[in-house]
Protein backbone atom coordinates (compact mmCIF):
# COMPACT_ATOMS: atom_id res chain seq x y z
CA UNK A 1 82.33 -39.23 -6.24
CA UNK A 2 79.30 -41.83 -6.25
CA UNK A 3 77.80 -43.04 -3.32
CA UNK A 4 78.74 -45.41 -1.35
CA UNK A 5 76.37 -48.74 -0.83
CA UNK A 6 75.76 -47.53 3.40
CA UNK A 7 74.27 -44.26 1.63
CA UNK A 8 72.39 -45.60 -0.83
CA UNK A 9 70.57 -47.71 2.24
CA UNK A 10 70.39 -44.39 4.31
CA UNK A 11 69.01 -42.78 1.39
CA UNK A 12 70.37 -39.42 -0.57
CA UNK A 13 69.29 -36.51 -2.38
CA UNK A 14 70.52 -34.20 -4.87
CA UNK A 15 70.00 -30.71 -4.33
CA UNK A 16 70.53 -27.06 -6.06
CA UNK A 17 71.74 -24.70 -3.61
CA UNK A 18 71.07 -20.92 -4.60
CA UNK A 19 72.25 -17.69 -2.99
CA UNK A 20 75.59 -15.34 -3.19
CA UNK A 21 76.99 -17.34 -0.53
CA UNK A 22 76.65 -21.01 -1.51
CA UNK A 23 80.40 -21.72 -1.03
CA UNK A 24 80.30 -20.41 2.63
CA UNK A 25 77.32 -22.53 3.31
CA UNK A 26 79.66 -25.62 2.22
CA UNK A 27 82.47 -25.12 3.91
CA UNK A 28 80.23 -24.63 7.03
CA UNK A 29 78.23 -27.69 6.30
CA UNK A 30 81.88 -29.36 6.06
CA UNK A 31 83.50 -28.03 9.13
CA UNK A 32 80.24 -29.72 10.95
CA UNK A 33 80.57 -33.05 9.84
CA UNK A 34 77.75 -33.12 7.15
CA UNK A 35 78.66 -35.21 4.23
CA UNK A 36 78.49 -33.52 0.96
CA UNK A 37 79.63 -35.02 -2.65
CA UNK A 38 79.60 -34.60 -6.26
CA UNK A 39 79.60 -30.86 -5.81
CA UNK A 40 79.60 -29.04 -9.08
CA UNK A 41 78.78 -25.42 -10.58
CA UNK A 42 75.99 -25.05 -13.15
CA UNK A 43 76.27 -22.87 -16.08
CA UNK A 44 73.40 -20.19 -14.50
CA UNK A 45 76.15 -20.14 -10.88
CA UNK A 46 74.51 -22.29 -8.69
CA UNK A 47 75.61 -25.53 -7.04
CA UNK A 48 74.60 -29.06 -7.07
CA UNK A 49 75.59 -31.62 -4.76
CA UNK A 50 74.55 -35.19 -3.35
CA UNK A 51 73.56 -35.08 0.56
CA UNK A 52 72.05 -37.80 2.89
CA UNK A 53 68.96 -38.00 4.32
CA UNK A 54 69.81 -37.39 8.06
CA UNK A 55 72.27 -34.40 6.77
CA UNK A 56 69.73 -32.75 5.03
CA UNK A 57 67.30 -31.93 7.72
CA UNK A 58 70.73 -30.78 9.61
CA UNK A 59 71.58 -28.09 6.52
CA UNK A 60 68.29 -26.12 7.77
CA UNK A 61 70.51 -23.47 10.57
CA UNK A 62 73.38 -22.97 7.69
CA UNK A 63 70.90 -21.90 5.22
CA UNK A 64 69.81 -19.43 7.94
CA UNK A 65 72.90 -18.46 8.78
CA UNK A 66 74.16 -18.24 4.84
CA UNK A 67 71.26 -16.64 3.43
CA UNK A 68 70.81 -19.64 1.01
CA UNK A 69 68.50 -21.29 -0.89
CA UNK A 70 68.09 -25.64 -1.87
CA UNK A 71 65.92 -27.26 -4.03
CA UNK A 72 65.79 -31.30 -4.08
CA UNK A 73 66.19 -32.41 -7.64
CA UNK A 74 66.05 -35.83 -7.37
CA UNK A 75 65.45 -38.95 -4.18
CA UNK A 76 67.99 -42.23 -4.44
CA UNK A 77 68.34 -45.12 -2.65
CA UNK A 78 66.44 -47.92 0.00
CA UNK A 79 63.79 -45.20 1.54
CA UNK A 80 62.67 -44.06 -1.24
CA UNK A 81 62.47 -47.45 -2.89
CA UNK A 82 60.72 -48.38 -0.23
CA UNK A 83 57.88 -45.63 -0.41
CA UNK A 84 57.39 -46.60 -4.34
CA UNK A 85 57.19 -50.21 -3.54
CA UNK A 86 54.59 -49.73 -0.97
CA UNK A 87 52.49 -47.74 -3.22
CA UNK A 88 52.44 -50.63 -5.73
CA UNK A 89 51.67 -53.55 -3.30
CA UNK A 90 48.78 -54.66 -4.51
CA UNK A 91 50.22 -54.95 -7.97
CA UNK A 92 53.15 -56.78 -6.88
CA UNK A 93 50.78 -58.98 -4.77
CA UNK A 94 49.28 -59.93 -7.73
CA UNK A 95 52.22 -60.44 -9.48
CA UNK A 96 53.18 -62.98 -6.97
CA UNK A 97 49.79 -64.49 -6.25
CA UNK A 98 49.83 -64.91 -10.47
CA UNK A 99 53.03 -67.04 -10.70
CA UNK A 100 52.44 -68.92 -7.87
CA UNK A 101 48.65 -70.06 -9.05
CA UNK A 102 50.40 -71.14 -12.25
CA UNK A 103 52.96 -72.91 -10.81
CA UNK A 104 49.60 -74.42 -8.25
CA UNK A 105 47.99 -75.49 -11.38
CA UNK A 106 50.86 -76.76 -13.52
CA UNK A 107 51.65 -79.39 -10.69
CA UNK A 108 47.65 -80.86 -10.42
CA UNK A 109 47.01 -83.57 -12.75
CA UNK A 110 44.21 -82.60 -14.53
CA UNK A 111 42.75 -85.50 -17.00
CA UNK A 112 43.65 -89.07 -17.22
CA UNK A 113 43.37 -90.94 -20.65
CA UNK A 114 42.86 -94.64 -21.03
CA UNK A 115 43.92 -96.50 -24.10
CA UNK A 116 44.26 -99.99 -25.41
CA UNK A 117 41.53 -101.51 -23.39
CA UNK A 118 38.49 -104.03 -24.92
CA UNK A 119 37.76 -106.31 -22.20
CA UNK A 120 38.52 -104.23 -19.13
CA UNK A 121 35.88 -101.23 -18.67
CA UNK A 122 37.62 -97.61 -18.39
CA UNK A 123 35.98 -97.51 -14.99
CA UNK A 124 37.29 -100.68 -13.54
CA UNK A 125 40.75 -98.95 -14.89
CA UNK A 126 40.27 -95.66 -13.10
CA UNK A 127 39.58 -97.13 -10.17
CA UNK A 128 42.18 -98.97 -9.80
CA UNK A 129 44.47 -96.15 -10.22
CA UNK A 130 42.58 -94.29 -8.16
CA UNK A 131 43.52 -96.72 -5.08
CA UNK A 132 47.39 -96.15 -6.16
CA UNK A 133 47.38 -92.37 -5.84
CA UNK A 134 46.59 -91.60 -9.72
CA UNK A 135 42.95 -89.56 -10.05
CA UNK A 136 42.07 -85.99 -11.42
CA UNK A 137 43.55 -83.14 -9.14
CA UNK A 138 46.11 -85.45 -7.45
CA UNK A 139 49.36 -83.27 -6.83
CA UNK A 140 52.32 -84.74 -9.36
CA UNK A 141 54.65 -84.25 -6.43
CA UNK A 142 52.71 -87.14 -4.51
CA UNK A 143 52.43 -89.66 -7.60
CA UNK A 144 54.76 -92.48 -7.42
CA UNK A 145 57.07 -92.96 -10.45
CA UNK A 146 55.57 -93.53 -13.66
CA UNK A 147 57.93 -97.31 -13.78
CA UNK A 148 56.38 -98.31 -10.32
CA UNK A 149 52.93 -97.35 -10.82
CA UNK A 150 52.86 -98.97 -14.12
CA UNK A 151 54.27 -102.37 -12.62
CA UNK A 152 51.67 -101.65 -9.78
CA UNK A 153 48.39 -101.55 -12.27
CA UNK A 154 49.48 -104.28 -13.83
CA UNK A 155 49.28 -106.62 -11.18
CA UNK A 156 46.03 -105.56 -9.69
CA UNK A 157 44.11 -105.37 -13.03
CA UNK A 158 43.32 -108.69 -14.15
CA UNK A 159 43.94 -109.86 -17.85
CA UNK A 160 46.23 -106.67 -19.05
CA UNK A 161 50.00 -108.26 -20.12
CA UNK A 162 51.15 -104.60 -19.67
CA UNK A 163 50.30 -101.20 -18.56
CA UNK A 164 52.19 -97.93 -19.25
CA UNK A 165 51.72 -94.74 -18.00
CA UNK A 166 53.29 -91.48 -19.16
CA UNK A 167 52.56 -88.07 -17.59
CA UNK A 168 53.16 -85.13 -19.64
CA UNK A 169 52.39 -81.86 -17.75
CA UNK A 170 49.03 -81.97 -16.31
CA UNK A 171 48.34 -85.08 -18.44
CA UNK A 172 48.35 -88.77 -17.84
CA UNK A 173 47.88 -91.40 -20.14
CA UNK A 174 47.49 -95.32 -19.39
CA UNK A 175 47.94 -97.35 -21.86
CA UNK A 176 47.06 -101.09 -21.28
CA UNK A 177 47.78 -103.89 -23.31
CA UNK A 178 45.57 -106.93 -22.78
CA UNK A 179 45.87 -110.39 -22.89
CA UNK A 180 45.61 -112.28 -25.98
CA UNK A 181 43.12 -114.76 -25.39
CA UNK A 182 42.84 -117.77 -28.32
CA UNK A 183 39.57 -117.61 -29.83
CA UNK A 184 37.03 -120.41 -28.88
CA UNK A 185 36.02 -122.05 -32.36
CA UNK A 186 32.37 -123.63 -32.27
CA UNK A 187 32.20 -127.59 -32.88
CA UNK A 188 30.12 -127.40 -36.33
CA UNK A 189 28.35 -130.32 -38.55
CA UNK A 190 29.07 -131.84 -41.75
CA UNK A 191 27.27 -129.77 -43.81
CA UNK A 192 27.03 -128.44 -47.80
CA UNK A 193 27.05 -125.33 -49.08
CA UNK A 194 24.02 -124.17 -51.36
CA UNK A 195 22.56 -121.68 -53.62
CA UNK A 196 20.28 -119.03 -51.60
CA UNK A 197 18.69 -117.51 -54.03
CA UNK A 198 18.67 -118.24 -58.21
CA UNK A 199 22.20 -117.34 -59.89
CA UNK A 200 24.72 -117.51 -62.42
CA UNK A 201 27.90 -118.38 -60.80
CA UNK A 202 30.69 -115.82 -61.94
CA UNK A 203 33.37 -116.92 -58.88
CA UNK A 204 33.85 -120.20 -56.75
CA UNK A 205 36.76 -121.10 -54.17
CA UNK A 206 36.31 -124.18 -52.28
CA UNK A 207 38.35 -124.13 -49.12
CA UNK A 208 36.71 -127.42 -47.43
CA UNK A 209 34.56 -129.76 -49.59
CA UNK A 210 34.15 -130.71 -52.95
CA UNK A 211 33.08 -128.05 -55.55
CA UNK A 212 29.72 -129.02 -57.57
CA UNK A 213 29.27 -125.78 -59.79
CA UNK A 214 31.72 -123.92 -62.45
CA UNK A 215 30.85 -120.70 -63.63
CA UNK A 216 28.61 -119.43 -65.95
CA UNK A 217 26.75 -121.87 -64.72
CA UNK A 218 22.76 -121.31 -63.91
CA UNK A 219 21.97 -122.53 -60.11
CA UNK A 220 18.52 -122.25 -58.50
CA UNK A 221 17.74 -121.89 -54.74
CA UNK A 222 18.35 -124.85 -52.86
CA UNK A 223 21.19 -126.17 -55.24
CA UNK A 224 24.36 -127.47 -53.98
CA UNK A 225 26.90 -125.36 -54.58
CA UNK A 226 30.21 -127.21 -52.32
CA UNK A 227 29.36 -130.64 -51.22
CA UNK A 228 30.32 -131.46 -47.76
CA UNK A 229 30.98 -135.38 -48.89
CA UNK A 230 34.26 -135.91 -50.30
CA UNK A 231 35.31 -139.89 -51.98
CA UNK A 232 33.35 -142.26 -53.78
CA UNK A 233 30.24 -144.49 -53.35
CA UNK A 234 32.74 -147.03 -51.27
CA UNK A 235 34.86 -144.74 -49.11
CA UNK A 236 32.79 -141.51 -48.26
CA UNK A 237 33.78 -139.08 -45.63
CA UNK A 238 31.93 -136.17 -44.44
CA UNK A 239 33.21 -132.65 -43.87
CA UNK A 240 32.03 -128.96 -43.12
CA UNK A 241 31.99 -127.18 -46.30
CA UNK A 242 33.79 -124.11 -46.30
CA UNK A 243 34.20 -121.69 -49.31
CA UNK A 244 32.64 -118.69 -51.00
CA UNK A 245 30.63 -118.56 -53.83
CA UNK A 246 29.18 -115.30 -55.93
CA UNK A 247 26.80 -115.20 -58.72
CA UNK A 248 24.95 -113.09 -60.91
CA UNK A 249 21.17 -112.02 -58.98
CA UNK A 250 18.57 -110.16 -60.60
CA UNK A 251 16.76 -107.48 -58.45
CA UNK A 252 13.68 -105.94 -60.08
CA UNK A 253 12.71 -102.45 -57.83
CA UNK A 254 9.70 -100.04 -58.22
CA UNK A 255 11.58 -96.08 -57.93
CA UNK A 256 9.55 -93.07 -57.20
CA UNK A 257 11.75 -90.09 -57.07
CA UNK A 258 10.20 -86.80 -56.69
CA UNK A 259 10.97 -83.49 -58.70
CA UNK A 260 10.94 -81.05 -55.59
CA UNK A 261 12.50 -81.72 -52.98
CA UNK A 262 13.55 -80.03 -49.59
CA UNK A 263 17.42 -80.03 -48.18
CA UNK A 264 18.46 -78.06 -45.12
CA UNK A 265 21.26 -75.52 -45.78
CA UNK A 266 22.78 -72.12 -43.63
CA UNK A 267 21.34 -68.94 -44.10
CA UNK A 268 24.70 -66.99 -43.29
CA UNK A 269 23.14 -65.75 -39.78
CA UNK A 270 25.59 -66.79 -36.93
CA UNK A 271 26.20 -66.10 -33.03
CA UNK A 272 29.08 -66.30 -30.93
CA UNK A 273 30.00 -67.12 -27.36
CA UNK A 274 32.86 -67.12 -25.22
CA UNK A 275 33.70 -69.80 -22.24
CA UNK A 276 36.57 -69.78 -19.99
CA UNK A 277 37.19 -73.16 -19.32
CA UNK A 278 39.56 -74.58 -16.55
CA UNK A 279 39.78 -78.62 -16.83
CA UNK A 280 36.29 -80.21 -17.84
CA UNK A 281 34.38 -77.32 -16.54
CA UNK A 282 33.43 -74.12 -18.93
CA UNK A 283 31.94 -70.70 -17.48
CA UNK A 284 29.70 -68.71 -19.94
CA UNK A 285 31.12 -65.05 -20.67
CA UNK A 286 28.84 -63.95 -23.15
CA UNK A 287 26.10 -64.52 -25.29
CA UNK A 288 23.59 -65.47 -22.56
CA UNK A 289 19.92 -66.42 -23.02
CA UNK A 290 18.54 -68.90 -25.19
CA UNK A 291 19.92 -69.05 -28.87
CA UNK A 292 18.36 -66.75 -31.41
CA UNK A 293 17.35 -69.06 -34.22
CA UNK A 294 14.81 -71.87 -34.20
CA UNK A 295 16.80 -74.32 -35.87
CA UNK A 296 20.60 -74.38 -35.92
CA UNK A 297 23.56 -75.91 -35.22
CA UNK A 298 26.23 -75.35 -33.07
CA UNK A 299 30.67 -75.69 -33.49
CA UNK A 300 33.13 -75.40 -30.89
CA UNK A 301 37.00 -74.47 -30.84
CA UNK A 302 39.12 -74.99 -27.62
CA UNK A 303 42.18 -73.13 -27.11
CA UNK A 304 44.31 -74.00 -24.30
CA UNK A 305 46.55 -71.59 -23.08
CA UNK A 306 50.30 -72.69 -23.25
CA UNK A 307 53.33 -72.08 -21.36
CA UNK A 308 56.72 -72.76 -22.81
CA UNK A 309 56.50 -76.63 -23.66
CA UNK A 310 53.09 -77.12 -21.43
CA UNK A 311 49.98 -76.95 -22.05
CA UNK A 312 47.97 -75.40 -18.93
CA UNK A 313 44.60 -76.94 -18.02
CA UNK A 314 42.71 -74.02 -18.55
CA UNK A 315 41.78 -71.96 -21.40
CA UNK A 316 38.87 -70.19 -23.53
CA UNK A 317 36.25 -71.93 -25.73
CA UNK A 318 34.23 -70.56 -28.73
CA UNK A 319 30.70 -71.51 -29.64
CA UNK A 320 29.88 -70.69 -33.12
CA UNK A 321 25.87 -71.08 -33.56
CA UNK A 322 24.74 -71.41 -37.00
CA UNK A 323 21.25 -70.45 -38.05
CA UNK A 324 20.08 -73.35 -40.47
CA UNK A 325 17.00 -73.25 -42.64
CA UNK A 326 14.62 -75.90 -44.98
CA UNK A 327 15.03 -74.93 -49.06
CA UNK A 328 12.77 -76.39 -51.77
CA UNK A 329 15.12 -77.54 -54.07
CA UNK A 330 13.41 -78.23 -57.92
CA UNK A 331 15.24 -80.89 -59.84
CA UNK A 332 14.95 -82.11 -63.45
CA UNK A 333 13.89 -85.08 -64.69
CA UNK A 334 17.57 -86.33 -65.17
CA UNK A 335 18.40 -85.53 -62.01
CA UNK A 336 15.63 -86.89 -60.00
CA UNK A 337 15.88 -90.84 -62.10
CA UNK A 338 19.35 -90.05 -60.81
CA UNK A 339 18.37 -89.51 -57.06
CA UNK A 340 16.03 -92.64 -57.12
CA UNK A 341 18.76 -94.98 -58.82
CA UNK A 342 21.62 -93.91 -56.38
CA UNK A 343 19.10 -94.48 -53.65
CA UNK A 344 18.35 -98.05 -55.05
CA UNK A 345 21.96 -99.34 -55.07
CA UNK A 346 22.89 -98.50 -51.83
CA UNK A 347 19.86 -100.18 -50.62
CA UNK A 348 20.56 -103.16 -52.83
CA UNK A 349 24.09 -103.13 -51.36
CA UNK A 350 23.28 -102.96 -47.91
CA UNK A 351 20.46 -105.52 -48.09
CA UNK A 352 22.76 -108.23 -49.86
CA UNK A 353 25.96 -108.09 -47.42
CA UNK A 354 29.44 -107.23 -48.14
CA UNK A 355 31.82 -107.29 -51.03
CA UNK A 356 28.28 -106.68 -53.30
CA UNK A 357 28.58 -104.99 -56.70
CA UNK A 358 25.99 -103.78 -58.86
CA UNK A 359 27.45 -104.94 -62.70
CA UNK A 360 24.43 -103.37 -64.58
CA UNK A 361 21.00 -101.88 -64.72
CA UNK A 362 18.25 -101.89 -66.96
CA UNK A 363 15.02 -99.44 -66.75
CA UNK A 364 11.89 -101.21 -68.04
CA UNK A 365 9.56 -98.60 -67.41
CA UNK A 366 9.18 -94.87 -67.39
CA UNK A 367 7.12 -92.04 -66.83
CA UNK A 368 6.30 -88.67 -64.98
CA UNK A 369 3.49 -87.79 -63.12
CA UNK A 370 2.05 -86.03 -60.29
CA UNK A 371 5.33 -84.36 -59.81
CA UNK A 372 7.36 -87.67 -59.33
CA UNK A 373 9.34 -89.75 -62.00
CA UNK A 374 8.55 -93.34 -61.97
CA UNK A 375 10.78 -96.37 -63.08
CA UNK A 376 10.74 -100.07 -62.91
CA UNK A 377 14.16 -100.95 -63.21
CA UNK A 378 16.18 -104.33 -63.06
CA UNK A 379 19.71 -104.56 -61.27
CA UNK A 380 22.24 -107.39 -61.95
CA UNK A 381 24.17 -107.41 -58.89
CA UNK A 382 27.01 -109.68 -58.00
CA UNK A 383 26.83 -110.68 -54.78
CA UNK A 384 27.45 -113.91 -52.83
CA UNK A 385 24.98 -116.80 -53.00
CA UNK A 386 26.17 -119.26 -50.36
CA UNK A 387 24.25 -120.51 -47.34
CA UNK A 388 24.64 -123.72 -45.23
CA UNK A 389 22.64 -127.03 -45.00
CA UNK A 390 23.27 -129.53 -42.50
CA UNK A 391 24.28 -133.43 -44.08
CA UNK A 392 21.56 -134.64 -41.69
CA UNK A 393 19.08 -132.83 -43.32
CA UNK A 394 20.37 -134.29 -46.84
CA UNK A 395 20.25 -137.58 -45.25
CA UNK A 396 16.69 -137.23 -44.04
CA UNK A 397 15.31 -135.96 -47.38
């Protein structure tokens, strides 16, 4: 038969019992009260059988008396679980110490996010929060619910319409929308608007005022363009002139663009370290000392570990260093007027404002020397030509 539950927690073992008189030596143990089960022949003649703990050390006179021989095969139940346990304490210890540090660290709040704000400062936010319970390494178990601290913010921070905040493991966000506030247009004067600089007009759209120019036709500086008086020489009435106005400019520009030049590239040597990183702070692993290049540049990749859905506030973090190096790079003649011309128009562009094109170019002059390609060149550019001029002035002239 099996054992029994009580002598699994008393603790059994299974014996061989060897000798010419191993059935006298259980029908003694029997007749005394020891409890024996599963008894069994093997095929070689001698007997196995399940005993307790507390009966073994009592077979020791029978096998005197008997002649007989045992041999424990195998140790069951609570003692001897016991004894195996103990020997792996510290490992279980660990195990324990392991789950419950994750479980210690899953229910800190970690990093808070802000979102949505223009006009109130991030710290001004924070704090804030902070007085309501919500800052980095606050337990989640003593946060108030997400609906009552978001009706909470937004009654202590001043302009926000609404605040949300949504925790997601170790993460809180706060997202604050603020309140619209109508913009504050400045009081301006009558004025026109004229030509800054000479033109051919190619586009004109008169919002406010009375349009003076059509296109294709030539203006020069000063000209008026949209005229802030509207009526006739009896009934006049004056307005601010509002509108936009593009033309056709000329830009003449002196290009040097040398033939060698010197670009920074990677030579292909790299160096790695490893961080372990738990929150915002980062603990070097390897790759101490200074950085073995001169000049290079450095990349990093976070990975966070994860558990199940969450993502855990701690991780590893590698820094890829890049060696980087200056090349002399020899271009042709081609490809150096191209360099200098490309280099032109964007500083046309961003010297003339938005919504600028360049329509054309013209080179008026060439030539090579001293390792350099030279050109005079002349840009049509389309670009607006409007600026303002007070009525008073007008009136004053």
């Amino acid at each position: 038969m099996n054992a029994s539950w009580m002598q699994w927690v008393r603790g059994y073992v299974t014996i061989r019992v060897k000798g010419e008189s191993t059935e006298r030596l259980v029908n003694r143990a029997l007749e005394t009260g020891l409890q024996l089960w599963s008894i069994r022949r093997t095929s070689g003649g001698d007997l196995l059988c399940e005993v307790t703990v507390g009966d073994f050390f009592r077979l020791r006179p029978l096998l005197k008396e008997t002649s007989c021989r045992i041999h424990v095969i195998s140790r069951k139940g609570l003692p001897f679980w016991m004894v195996r346990l103990e020997k792996r304490l510290f490992f279980a210890g660990g195990l324990v110490l392991f789950f419950v540090g994750m479980y210690l660290l899953s229910s800190l709040i970690w990093s808070i996010d802000v979102k949505g704000n223009d006009r109130l400062s991030e710290e001004q936010i924070l704090q804030v929060a902070k007085q309501e319970g919500l800052y980095p390494f606050q337990w989640s178990f003593r946060l108030a619910d997400t609906d009552v601290l978001s009706k909470r913010l937004a009654q202590k921070l001043p302009g926000a319409a609404w605040v949300g905040v949504d925790k997601r493991g170790t993460k809180v966000t706060i997202q604050v929308v603020e309140t619209t506030i109508p913009e504050v247009k400045p009081l301006l004067n009558p004025r026109h608007l004229v030509a800054s600089t000479d033109a051919v007009v190619t586009q004109i759209m008169a919002d406010v005022g009375r349009p003076v120019v059509t296109r294709n036709m030539r203006v020069k500086k000063g000209d008026v363009l949209i005229s802030g008086i509207l009526g006739d020489e009896g009934h006049t009435r004056n307005v601010v002139a509002k509108g936009s106005v593009k033309g056709i400019v000329w830009h003449e520009y002196d290009i040097s663009s040398p033939l060698e030049r010197q670009v920074k590239g990677y030579t292909g040597e790299k160096a790695v370290r490893w961080y372990a990183v738990v929150g915002d702070r980062a603990l070097k692993l390897s790759g101490f000392g200074d950085p073995p290049f001169k000049t290079y540049e450095t990349y990093r990749q976070l990975e966070k570990a994860s558990w199940r859905t969450r993502t855990l506030p701690f991780g590893r973090m590698k820094e890829t260093i890049l060696e980087t190096g200056i090349q002399n790079q020899t271009l042709t003649e081609e490809e150096a007027k191209s360099a200098g011309l490309l280099q032109a128009r964007a500083d046309i562009l961003s010297k003339v404002g938005p919504g600028a094109e360049v329509r054309a170019e013209n080179i008026l002059h060439e030539k090579t020397d001293n390792g350099k390609v030279y050109m005079k060149v002349l840009f049509e550019v389309e670009q607006s030509i409007t600026m303002e001029r007070p009525l008073v002035q007008m009136q004053g002239d």
